[in-house]
N, C-alpha and C. Protein backbone atom coordinates (compact mmCIF):
# COMPACT_ATOMS: atom_id res chain seq x y z
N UNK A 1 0.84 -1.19 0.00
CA UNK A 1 0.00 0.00 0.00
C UNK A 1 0.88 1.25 0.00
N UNK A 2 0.43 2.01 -0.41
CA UNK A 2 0.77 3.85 -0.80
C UNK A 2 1.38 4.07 0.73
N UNK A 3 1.92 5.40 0.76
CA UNK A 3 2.13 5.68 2.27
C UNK A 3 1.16 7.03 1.69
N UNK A 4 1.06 7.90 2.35
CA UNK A 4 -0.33 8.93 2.66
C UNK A 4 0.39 9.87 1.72
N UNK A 5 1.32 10.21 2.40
CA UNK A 5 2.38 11.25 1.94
C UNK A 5 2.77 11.21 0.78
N UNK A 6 2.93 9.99 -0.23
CA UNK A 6 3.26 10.25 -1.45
C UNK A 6 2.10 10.69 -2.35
N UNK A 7 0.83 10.76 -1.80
CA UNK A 7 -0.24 10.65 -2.68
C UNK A 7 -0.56 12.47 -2.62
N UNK A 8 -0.76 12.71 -3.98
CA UNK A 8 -1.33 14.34 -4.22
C UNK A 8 -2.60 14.48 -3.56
N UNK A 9 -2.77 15.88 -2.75
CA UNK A 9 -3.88 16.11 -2.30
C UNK A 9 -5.03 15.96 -3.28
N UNK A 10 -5.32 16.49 -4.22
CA UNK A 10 -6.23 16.21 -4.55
C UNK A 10 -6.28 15.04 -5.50
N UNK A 11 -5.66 13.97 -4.94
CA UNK A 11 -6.23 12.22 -5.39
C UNK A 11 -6.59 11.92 -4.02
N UNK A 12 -6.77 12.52 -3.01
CA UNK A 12 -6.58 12.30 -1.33
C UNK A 12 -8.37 12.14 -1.06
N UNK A 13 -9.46 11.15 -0.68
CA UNK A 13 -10.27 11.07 -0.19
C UNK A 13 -10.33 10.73 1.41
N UNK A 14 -10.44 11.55 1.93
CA UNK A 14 -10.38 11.02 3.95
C UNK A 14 -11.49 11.17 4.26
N UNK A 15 -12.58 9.78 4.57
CA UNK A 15 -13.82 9.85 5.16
C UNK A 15 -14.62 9.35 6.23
N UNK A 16 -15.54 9.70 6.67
CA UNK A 16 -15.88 8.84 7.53
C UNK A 16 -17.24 8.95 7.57
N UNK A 17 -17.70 7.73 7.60
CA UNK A 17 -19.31 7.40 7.55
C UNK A 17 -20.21 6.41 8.62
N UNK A 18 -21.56 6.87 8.15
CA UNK A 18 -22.46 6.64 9.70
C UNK A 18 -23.83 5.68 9.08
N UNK A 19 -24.44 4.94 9.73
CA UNK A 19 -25.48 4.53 9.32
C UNK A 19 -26.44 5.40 9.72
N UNK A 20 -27.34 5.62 9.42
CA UNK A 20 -28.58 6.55 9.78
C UNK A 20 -29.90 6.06 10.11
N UNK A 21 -30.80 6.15 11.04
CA UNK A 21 -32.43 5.46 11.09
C UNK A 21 -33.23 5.69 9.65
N UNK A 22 -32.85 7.24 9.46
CA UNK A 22 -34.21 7.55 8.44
C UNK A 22 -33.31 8.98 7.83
N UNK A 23 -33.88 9.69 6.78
CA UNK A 23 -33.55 10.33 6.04
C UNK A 23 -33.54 11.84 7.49
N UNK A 24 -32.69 12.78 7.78
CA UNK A 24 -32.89 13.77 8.29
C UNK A 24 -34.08 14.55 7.59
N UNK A 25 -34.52 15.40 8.72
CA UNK A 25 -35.66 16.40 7.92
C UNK A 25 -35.32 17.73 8.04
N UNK A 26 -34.87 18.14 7.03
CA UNK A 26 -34.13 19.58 6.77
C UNK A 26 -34.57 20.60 6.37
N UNK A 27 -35.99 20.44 6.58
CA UNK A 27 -37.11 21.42 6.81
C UNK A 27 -36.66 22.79 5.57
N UNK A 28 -36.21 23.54 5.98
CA UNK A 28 -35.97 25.06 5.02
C UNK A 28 -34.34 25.23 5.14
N UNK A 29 -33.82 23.91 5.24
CA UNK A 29 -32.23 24.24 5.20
C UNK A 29 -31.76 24.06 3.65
N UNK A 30 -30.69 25.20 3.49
CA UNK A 30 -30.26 25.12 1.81
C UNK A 30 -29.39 23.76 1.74
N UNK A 31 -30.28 23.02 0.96
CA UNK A 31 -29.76 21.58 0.53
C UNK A 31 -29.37 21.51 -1.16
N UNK A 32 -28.48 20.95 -1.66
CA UNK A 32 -28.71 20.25 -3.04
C UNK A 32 -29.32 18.89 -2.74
N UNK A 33 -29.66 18.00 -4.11
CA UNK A 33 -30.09 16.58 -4.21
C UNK A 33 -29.75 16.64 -5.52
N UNK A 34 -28.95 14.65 -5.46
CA UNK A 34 -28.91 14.47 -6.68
C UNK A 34 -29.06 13.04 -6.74
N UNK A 35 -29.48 13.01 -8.00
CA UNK A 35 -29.50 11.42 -8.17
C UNK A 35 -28.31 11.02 -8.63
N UNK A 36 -27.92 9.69 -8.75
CA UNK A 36 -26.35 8.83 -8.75
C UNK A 36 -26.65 7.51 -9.03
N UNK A 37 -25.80 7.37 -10.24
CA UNK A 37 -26.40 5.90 -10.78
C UNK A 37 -24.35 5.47 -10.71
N UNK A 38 -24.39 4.29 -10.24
CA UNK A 38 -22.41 4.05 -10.28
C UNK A 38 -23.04 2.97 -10.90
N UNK A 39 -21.90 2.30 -11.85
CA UNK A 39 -21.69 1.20 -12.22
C UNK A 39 -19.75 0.93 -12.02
N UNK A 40 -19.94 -0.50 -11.49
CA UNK A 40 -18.45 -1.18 -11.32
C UNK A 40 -18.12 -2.24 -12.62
N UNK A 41 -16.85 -1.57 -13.10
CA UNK A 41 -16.28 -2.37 -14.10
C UNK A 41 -15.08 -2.89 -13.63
N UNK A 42 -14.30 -3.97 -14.12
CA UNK A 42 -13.44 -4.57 -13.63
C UNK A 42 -12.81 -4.56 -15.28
N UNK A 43 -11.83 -3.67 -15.35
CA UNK A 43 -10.76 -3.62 -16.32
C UNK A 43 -9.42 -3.37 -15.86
N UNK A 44 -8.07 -4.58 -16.73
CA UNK A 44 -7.20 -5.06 -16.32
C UNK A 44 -7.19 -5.42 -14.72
N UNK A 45 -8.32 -6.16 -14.12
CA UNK A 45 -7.74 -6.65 -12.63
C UNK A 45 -7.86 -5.45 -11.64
N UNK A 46 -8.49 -4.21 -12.06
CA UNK A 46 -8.94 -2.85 -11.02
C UNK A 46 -10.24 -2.46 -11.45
N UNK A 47 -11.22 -2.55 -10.56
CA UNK A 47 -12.43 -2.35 -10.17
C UNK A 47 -12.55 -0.84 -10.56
N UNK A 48 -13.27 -0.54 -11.63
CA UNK A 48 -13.37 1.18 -12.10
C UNK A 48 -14.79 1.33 -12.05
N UNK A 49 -15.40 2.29 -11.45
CA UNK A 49 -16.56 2.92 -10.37
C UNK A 49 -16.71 4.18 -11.62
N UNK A 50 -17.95 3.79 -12.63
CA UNK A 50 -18.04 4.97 -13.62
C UNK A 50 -19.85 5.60 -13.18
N UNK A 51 -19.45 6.72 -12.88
CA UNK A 51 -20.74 6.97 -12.06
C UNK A 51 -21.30 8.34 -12.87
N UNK A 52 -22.83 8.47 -12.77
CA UNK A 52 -23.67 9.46 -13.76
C UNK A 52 -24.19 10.61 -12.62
N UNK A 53 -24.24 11.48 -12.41
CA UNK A 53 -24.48 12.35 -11.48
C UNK A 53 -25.36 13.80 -11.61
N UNK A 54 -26.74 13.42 -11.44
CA UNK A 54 -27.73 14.41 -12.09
C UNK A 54 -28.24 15.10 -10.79
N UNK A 55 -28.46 16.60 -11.06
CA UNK A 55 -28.51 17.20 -9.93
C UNK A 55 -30.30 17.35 -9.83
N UNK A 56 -31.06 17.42 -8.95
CA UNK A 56 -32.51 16.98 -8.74
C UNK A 56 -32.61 18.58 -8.59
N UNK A 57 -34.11 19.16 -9.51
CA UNK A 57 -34.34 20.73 -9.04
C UNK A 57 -35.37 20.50 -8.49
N UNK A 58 -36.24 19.10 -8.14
CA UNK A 58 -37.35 19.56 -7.01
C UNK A 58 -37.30 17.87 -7.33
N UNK A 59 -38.62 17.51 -6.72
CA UNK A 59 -38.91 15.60 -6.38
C UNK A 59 -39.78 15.21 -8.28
N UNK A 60 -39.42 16.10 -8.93
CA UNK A 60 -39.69 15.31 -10.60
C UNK A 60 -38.84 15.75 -11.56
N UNK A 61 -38.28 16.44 -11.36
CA UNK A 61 -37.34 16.95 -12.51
C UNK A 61 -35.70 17.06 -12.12
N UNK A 62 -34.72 17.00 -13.04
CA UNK A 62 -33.69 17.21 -13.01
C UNK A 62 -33.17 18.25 -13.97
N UNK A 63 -31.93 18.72 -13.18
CA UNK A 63 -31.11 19.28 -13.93
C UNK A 63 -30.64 19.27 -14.89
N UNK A 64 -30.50 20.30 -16.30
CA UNK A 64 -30.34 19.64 -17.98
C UNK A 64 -28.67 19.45 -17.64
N UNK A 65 -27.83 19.34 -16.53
CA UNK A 65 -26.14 19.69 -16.25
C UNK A 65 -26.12 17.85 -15.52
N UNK A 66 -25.76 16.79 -16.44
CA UNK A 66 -25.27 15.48 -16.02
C UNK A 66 -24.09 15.62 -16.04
N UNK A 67 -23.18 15.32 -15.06
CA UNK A 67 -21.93 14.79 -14.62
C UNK A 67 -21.41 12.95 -14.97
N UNK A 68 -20.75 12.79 -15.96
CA UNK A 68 -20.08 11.73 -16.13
C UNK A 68 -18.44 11.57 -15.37
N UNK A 69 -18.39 10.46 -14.67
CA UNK A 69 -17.10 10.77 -14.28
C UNK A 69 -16.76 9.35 -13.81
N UNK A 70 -15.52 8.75 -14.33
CA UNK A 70 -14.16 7.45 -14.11
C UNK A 70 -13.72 7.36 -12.67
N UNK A 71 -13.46 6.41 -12.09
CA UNK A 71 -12.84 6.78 -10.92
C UNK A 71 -12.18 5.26 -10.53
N UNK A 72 -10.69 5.08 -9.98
CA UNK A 72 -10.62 4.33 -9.63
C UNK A 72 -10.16 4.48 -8.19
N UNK A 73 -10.64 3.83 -7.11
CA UNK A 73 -10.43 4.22 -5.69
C UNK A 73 -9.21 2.71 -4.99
N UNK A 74 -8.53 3.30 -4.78
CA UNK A 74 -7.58 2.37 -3.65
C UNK A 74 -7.49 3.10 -2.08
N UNK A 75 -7.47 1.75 -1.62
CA UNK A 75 -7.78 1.86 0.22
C UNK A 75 -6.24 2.04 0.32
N UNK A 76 -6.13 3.24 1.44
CA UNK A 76 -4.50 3.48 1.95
C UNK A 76 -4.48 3.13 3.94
N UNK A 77 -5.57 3.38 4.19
CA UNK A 77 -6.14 2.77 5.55
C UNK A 77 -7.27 3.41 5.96
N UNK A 78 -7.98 3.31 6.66
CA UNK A 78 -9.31 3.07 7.54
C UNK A 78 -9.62 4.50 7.06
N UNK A 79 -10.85 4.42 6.51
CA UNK A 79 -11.13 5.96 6.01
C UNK A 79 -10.75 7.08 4.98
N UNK A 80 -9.25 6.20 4.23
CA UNK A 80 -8.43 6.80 3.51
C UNK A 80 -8.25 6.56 2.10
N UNK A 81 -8.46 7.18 1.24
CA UNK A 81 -8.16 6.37 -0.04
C UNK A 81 -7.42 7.32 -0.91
N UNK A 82 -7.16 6.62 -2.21
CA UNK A 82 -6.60 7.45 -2.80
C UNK A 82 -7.67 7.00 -4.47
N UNK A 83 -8.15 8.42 -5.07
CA UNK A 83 -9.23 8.59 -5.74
C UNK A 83 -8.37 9.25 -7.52
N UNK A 84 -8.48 8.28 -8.26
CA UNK A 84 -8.22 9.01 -9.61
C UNK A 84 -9.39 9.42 -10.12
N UNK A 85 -9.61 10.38 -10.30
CA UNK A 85 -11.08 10.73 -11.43
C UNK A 85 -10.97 11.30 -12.77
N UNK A 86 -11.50 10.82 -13.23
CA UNK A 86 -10.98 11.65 -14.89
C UNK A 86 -13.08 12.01 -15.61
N UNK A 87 -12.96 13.19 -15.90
CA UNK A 87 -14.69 13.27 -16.19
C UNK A 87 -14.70 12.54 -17.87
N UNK A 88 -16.05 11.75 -18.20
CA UNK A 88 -16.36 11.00 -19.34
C UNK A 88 -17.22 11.55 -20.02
N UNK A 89 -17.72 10.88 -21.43
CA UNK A 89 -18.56 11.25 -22.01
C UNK A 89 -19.80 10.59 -21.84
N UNK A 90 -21.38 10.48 -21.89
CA UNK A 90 -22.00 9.79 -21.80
C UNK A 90 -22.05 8.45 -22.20
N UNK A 91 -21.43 8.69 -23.47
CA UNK A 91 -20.54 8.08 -24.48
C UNK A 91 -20.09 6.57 -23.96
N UNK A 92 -18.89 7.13 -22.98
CA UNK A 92 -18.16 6.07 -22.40
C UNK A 92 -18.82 5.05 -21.37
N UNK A 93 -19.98 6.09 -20.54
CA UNK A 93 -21.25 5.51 -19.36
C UNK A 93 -21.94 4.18 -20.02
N UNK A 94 -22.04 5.21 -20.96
CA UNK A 94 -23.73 3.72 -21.43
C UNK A 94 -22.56 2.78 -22.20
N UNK A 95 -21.36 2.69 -22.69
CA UNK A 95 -20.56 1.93 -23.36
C UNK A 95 -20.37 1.02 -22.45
N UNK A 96 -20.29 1.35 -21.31
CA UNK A 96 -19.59 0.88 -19.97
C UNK A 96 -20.47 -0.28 -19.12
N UNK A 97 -21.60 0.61 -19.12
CA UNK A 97 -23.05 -0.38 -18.90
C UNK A 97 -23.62 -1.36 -19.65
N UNK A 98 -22.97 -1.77 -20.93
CA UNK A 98 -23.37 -2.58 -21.57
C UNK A 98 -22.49 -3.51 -21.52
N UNK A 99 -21.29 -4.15 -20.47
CA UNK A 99 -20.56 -4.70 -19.79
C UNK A 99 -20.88 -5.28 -18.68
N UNK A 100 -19.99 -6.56 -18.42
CA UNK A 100 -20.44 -6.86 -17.03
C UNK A 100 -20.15 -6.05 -16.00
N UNK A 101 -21.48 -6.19 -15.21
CA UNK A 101 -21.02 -5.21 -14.02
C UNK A 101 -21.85 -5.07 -12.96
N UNK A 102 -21.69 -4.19 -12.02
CA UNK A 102 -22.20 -4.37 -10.74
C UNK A 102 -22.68 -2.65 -10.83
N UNK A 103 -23.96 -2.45 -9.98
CA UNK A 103 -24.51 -1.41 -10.00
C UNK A 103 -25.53 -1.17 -8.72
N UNK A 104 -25.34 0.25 -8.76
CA UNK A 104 -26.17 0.90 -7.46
C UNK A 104 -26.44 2.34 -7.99
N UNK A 105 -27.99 2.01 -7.33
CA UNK A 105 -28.45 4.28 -7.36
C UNK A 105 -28.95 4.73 -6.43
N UNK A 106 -28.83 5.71 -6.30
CA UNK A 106 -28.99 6.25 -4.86
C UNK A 106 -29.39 8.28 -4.61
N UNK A 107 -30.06 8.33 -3.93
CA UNK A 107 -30.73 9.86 -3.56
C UNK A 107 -29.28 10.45 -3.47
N UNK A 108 -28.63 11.52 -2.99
CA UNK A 108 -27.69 12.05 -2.37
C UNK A 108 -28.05 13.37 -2.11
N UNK A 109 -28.12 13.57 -0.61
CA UNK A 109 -28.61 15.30 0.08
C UNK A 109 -27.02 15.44 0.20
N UNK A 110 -26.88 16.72 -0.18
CA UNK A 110 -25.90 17.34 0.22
C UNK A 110 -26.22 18.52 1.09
N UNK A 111 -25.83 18.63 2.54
CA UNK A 111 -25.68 19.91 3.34
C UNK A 111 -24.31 20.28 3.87
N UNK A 112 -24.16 21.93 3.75
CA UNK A 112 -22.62 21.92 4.29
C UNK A 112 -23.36 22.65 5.58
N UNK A 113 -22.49 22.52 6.57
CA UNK A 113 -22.04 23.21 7.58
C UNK A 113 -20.72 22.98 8.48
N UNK A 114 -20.60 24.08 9.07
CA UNK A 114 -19.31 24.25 10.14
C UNK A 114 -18.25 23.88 9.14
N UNK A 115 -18.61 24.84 8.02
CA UNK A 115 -17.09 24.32 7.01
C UNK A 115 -17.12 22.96 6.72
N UNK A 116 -18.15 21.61 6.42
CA UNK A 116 -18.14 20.42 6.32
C UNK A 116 -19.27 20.34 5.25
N UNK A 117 -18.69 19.21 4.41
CA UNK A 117 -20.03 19.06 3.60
C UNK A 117 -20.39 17.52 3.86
N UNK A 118 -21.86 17.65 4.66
CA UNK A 118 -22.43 16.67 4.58
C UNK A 118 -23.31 15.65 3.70
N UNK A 119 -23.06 14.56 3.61
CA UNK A 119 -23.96 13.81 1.96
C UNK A 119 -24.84 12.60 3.28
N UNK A 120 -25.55 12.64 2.16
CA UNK A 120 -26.70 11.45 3.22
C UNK A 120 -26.91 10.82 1.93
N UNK A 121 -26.35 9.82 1.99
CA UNK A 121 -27.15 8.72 0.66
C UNK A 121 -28.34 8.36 1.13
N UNK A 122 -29.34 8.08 0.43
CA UNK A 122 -30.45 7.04 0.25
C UNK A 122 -30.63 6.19 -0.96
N UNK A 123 -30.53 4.86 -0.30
CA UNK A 123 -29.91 3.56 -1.93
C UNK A 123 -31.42 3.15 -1.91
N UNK A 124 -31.44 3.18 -3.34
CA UNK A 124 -32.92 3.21 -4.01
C UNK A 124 -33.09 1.29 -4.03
N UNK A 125 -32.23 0.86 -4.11
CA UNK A 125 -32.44 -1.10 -4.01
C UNK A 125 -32.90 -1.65 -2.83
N UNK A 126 -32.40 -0.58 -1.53
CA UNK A 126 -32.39 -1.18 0.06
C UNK A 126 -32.97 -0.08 0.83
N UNK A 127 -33.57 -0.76 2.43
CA UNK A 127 -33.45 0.66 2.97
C UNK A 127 -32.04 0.50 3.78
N UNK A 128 -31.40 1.64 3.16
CA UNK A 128 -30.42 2.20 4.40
C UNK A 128 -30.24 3.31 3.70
N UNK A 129 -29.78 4.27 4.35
CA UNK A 129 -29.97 5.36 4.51
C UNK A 129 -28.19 5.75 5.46
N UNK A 130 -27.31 6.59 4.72
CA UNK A 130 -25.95 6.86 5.19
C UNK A 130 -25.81 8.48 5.05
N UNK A 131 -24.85 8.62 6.14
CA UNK A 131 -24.06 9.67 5.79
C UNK A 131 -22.02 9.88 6.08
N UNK A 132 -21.54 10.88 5.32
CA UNK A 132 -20.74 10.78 5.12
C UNK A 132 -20.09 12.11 5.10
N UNK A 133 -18.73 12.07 5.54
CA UNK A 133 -18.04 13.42 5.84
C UNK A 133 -17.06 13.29 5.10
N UNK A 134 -16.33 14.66 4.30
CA UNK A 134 -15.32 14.68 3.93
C UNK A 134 -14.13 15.89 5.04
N UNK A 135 -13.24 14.80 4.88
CA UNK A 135 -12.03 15.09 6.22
C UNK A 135 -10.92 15.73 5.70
N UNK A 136 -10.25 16.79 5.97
CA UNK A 136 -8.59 16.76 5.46
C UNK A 136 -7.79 15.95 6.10
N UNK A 137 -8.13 15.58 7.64
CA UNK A 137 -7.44 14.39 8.49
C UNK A 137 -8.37 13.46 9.16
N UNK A 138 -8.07 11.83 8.77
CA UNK A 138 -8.51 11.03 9.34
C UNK A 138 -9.30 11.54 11.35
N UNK A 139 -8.26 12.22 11.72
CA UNK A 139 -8.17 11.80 13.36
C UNK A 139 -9.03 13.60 13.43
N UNK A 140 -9.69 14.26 11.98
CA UNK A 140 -10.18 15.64 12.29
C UNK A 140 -11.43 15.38 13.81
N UNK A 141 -11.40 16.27 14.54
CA UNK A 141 -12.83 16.02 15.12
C UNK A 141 -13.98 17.04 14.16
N UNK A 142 -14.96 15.81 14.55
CA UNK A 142 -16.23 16.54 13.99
C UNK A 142 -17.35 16.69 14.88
N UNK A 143 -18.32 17.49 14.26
CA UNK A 143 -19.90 17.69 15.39
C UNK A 143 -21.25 17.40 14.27
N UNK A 144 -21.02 16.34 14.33
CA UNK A 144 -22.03 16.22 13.81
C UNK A 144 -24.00 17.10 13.96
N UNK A 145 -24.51 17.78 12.66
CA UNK A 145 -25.47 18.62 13.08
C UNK A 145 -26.49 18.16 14.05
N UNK A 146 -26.87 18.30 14.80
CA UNK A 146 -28.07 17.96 15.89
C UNK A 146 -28.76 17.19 15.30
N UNK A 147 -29.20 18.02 14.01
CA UNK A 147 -31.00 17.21 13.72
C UNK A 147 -30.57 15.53 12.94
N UNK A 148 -29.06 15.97 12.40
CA UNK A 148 -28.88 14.53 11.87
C UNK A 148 -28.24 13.52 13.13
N UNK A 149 -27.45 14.10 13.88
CA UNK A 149 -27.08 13.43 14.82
C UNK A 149 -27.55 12.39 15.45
N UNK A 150 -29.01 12.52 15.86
CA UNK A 150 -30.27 11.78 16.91
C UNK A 150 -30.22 10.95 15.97
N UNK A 151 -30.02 10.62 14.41
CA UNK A 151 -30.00 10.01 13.78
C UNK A 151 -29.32 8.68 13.39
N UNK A 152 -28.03 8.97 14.14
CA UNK A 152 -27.26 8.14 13.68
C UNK A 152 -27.27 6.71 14.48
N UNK A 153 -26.82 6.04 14.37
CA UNK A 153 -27.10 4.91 14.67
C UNK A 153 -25.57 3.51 14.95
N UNK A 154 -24.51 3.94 14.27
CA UNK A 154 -23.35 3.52 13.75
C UNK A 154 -22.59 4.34 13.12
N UNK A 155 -21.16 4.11 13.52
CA UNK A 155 -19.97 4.41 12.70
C UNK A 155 -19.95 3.24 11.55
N UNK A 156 -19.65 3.54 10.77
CA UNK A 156 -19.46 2.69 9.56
C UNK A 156 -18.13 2.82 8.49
N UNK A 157 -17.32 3.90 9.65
CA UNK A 157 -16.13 3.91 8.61
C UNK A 157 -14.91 2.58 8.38
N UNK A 158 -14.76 2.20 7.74
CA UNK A 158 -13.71 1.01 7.70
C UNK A 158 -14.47 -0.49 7.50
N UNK A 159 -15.97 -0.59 7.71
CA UNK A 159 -16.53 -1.75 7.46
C UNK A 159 -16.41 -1.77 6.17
N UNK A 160 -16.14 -3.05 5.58
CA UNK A 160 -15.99 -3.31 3.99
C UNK A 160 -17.34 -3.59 3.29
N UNK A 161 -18.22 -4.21 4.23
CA UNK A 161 -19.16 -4.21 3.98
C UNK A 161 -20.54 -3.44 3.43
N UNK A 162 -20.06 -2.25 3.51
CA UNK A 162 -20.96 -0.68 3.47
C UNK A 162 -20.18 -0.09 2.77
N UNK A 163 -19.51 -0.79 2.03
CA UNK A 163 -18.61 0.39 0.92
C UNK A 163 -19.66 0.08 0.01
N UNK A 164 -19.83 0.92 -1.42
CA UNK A 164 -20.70 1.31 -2.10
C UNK A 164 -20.49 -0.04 -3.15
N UNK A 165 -19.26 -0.18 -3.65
CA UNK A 165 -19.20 -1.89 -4.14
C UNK A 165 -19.76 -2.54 -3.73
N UNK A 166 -19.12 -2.61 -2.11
CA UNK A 166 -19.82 -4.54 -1.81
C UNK A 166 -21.36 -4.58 -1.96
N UNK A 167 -21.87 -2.95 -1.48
CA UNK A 167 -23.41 -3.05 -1.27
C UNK A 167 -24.15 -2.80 -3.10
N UNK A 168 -23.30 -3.15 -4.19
CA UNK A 168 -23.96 -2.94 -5.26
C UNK A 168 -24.45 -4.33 -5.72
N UNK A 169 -25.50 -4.46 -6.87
CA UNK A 169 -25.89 -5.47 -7.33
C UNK A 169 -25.60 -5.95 -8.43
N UNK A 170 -25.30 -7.73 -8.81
CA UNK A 170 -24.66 -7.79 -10.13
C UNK A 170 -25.52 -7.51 -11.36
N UNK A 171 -25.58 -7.17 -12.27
CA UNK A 171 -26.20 -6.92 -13.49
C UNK A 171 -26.73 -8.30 -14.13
């Protein structure tokens, strides 16, 4: 494995994630939502995570602005990875999906506060319901917001099990 230090900040993902009871209710707080469709390909022997990323402008319509984007993620330790992304063409998505592969979609709230941006997945196959912090350091402390807080239920950072792979389905 990588040591931390050789890896460029921005290939640097440091996270940590929570199981949740139920979706927070964020009443009149400024949120985005987006929908997220990943599909997992396995080319040359590395698992590549090509994911579609449409931003939601209310509960029926989306945004005419889709995000295509490559990614291959390696674990450096507990919470840590190191993230190549390169953005695609739709082109390459649906090329990609017509491959074997493994797949998941999912709600995604985004709220920032206290300088943190918070994401709450909701996976449209299961109920669970996550959230997730992005860290500059593993060992950062955080405060999680009140109303999501009462929420939580589990740490879930480092289980392999709740990574977005293991929990996808084969095609």
């Amino acid at each position: 494995m990588k040591d931390i230090k050789d890896i460029p900040k921005e290939n640097l993902e440091i996270e940590r994630k929570f199981l949740l009871k139920n979706v927070p209710n964020f009443s009149k707080k400024d949120i985005n939502r987006f929908h997220i469709h990943q599909i997992y390909v396995e080319i040359d022997g590395e698992i590549n995570r090509f994911r579609m990323a449409e931003e939601l402008v209310d509960d029926f319509s989306v945004d005419v602005d889709v995000d295509y984007v490559k990614c291959v993620k390696k674990p450096i330790s507990v919470g840590v990875f190191e993230e190549i992304e390169e953005c695609i063409s739709k082109d390459v998505f649906d090329e990609m999906s017509k491959k074997d592969h493994r797949h998941i979609s999912k709600t995604r709230i985004v709220y920032e506060e206290n300088g943190l941006k918070w994401e709450i997945d909701v996976y449209h196959s299961m109920k669970l319901v996550t959230l997730e912090v992005e860290l500059d350091d593993i060992e950062q402390k955080i405060s999680i917001p009140n109303f999501i807080d009462d929420l939580v239920i589990t740490e879930l950072t480092g289980k392999k099990e709740f990574s977005n792979y293991n929990l996808s389905l084969k095609n």
